[in-house]
N, C-alpha and C. Protein backbone atom coordinates (compact mmCIF):
# COMPACT_ATOMS: atom_id res chain seq x y z
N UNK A 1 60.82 101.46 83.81
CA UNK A 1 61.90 101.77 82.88
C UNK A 1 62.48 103.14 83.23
N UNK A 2 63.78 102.94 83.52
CA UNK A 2 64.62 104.14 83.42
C UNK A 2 64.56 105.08 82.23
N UNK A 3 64.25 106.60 82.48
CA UNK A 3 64.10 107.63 81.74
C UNK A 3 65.59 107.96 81.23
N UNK A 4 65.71 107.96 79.69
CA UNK A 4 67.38 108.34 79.83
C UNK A 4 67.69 110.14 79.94
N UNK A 5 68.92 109.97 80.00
CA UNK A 5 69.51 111.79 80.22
C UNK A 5 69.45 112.06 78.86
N UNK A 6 69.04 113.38 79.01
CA UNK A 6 68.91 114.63 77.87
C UNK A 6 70.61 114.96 77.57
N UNK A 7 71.43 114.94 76.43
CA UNK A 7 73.02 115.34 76.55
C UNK A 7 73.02 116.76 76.27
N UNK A 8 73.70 117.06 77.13
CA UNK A 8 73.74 119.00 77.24
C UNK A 8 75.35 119.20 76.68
N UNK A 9 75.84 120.23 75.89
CA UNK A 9 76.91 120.27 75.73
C UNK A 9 77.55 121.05 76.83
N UNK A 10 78.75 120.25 77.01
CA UNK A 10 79.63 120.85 78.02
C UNK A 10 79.77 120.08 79.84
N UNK A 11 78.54 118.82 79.19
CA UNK A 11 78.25 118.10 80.56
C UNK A 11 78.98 117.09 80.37
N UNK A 12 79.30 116.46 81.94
CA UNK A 12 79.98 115.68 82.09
C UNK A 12 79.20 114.26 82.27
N UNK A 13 79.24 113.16 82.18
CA UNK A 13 78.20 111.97 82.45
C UNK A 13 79.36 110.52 82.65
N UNK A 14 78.58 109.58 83.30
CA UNK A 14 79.51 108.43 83.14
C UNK A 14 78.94 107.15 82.32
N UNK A 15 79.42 106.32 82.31
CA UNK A 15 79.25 105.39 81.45
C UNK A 15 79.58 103.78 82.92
N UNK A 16 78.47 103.96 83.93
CA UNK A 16 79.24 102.65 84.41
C UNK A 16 79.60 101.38 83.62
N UNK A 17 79.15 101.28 82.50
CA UNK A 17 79.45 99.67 81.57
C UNK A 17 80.87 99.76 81.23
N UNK A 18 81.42 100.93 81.26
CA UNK A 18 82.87 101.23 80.36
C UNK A 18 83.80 101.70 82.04
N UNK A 19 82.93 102.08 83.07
CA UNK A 19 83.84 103.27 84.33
C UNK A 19 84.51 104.14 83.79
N UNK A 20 83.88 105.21 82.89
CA UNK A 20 84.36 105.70 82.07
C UNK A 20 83.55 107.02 82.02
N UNK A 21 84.65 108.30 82.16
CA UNK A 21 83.66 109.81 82.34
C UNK A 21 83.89 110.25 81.07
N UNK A 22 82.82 111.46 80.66
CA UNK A 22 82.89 111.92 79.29
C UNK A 22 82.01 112.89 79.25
N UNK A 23 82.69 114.26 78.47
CA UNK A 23 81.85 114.98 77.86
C UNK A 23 81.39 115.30 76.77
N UNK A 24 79.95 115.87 76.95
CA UNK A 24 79.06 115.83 75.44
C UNK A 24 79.69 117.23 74.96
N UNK A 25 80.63 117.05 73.94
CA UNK A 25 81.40 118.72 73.26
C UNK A 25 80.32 118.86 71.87
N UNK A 26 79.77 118.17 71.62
CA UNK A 26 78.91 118.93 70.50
C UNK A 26 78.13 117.87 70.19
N UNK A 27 76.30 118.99 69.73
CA UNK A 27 75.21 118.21 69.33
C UNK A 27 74.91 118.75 68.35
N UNK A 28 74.65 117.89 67.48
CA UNK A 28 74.06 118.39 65.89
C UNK A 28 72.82 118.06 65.24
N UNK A 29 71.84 119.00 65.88
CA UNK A 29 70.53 119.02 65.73
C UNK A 29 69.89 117.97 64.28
N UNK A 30 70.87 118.79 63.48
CA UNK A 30 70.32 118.44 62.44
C UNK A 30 70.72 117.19 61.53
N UNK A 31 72.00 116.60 61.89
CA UNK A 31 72.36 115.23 61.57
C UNK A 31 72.18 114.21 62.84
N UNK A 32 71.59 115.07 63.61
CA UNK A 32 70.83 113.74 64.92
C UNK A 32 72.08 113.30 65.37
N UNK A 33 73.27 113.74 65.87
CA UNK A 33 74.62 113.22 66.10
C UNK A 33 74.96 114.08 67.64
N UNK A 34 75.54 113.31 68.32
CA UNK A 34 76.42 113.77 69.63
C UNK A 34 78.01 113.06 69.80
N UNK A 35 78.56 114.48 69.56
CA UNK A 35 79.90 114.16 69.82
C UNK A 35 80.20 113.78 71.34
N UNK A 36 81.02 113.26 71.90
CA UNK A 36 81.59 112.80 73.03
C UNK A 36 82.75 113.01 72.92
N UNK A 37 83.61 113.33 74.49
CA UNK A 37 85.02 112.91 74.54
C UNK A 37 85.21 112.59 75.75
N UNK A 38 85.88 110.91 76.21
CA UNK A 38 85.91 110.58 77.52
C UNK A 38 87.55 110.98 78.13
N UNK A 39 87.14 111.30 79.11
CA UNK A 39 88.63 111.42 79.64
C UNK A 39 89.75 111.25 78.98
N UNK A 40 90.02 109.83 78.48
CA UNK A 40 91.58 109.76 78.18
C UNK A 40 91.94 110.05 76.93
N UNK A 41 90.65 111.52 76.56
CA UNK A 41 90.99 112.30 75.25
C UNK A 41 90.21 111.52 73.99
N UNK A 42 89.92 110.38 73.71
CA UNK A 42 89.31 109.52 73.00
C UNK A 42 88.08 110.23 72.23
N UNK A 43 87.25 110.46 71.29
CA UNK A 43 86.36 110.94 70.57
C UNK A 43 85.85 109.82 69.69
N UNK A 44 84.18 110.02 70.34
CA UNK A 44 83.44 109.01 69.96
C UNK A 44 81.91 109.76 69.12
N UNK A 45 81.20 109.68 68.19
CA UNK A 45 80.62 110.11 67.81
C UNK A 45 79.16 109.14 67.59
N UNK A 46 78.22 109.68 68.81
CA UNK A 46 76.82 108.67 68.78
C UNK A 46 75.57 109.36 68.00
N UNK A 47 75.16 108.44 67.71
CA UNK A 47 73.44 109.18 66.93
C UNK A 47 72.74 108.94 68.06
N UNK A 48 71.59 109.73 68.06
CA UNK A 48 70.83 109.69 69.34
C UNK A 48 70.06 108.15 69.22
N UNK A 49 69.86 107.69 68.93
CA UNK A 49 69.28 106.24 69.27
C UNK A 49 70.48 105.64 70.06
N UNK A 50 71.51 105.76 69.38
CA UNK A 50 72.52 105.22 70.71
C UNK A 50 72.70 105.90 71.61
N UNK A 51 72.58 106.78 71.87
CA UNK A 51 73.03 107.82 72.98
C UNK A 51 71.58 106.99 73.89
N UNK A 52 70.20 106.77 73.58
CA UNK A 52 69.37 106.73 74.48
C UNK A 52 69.63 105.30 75.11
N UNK A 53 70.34 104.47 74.18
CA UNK A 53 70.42 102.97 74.65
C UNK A 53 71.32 102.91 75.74
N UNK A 54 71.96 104.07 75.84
CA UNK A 54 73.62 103.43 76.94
C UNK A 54 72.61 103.97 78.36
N UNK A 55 73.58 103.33 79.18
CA UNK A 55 73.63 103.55 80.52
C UNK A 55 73.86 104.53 80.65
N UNK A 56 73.73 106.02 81.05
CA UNK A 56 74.48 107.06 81.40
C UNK A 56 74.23 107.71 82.85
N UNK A 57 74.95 108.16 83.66
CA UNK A 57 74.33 108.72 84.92
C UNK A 57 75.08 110.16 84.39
N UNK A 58 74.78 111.00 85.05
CA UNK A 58 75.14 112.17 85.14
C UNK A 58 76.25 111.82 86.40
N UNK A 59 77.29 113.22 85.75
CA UNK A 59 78.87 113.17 86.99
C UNK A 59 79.40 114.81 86.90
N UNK A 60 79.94 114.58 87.78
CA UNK A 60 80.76 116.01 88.04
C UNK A 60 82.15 115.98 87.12
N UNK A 61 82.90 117.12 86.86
CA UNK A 61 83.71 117.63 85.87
C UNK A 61 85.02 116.70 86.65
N UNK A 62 86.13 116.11 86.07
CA UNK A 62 87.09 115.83 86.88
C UNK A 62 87.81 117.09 87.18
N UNK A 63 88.38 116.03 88.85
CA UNK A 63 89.30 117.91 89.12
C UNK A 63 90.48 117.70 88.36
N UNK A 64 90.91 116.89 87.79
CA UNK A 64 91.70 117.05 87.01
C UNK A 64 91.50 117.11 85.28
N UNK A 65 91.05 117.99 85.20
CA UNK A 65 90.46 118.49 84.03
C UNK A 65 91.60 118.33 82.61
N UNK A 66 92.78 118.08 82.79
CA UNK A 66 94.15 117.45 81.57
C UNK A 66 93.95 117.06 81.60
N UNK A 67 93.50 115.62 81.93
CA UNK A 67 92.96 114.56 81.37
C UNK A 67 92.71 114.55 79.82
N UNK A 68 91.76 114.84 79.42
CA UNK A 68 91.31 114.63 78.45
C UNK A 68 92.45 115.70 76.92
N UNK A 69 92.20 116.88 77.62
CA UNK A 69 93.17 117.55 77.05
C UNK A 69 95.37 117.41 76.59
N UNK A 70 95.41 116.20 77.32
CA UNK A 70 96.67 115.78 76.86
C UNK A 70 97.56 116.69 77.44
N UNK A 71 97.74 117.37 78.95
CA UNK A 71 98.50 118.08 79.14
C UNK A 71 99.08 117.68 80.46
N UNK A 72 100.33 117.94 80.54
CA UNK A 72 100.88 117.31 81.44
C UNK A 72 100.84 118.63 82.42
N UNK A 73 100.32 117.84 83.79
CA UNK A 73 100.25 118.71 84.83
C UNK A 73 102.13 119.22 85.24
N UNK A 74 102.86 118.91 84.98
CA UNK A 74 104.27 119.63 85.87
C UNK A 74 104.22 120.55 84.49
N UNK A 75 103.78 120.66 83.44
CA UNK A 75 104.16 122.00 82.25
C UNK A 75 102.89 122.79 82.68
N UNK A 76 101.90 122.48 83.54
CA UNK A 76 101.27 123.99 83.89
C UNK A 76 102.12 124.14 84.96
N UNK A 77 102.92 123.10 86.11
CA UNK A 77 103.07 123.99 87.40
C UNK A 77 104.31 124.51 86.80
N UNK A 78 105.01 123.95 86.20
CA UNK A 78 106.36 125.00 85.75
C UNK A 78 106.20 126.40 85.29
N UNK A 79 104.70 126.79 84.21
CA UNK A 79 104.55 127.96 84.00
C UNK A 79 104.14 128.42 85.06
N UNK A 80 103.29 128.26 86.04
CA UNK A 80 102.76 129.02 87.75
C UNK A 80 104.25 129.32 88.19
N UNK A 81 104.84 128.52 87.82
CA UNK A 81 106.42 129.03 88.72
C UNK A 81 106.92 130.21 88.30
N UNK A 82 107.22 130.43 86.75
CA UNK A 82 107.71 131.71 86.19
C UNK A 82 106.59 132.64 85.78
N UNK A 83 105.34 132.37 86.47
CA UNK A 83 104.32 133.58 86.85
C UNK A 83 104.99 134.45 88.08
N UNK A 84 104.88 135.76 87.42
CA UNK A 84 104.65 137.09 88.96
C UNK A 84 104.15 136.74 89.88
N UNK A 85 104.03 136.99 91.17
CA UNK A 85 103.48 136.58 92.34
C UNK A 85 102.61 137.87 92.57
N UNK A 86 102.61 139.12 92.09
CA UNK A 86 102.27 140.44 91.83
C UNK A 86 102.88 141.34 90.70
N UNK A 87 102.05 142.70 90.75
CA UNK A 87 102.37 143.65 89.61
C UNK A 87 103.40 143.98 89.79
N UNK A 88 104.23 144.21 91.12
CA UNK A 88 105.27 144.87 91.45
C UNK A 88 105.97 144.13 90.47
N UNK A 89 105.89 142.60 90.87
CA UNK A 89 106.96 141.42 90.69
C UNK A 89 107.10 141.67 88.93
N UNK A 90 106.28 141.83 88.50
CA UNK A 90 106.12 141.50 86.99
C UNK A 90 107.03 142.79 86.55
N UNK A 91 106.39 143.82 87.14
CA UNK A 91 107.31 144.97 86.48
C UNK A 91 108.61 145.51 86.99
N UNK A 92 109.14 144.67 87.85
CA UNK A 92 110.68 144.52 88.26
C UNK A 92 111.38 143.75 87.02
N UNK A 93 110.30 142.85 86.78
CA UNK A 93 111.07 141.65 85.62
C UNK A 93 111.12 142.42 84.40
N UNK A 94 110.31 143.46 83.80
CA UNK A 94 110.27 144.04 82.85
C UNK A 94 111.60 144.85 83.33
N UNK A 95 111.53 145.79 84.30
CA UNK A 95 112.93 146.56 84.32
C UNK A 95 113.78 146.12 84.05
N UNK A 96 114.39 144.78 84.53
CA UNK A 96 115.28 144.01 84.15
C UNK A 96 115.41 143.49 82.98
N UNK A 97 114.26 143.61 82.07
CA UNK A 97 114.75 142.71 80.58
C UNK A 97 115.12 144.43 79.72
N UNK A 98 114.28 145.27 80.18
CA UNK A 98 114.76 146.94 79.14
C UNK A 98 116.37 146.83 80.12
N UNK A 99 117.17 146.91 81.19
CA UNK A 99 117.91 147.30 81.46
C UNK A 99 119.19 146.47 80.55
């Protein structure tokens, strides 16, 4: 018999029955409860008897970490765009908004 995983908060794990990644965002010692959230933002809330029944492997963080968070990748690269490229850069832009 397979030993199941211990849920650590902040870890990532998969679910092959679902192909489905997810992290454990909060454990609550004392109502015996583990929050989950899988990738496509979804929030699921297990008691540890279920948590021991599932399949779980341990997984790495996606590199695309919006996922779950609901953020569209071109509204971070648009803000990288009207980021400074340096201090100079930044405080040219300031001269220009006092001038």
């Amino acid at each position: 018999m397979k030993r199941p995983i211990s849920p650590e908060r902040g870890q990532w794990y998969k679910r092959p029955d679902l192909n489905d990644l997810f992290e454990v965002v909060a454990i609550d010692d004392d109502e015996g409860t583990i929050e989950i959230q899988y990738f496509n933002g979804e929030i699921e809330e297990l008691d540890q008897a279920s948590w021991k029944q599932l399949e779980i492997i341990g997984a790495a963080a996606p590199e695309d970490w919006s996922g779950a968070l609901e953020v569209e990748s071109y509204a971070i690269n648009d803000r990288m765009k009207d980021s400074p490229a340096s201090l100079e850069d930044a405080l040219n832009r300031l001269d220009i908004i006092d001038n």
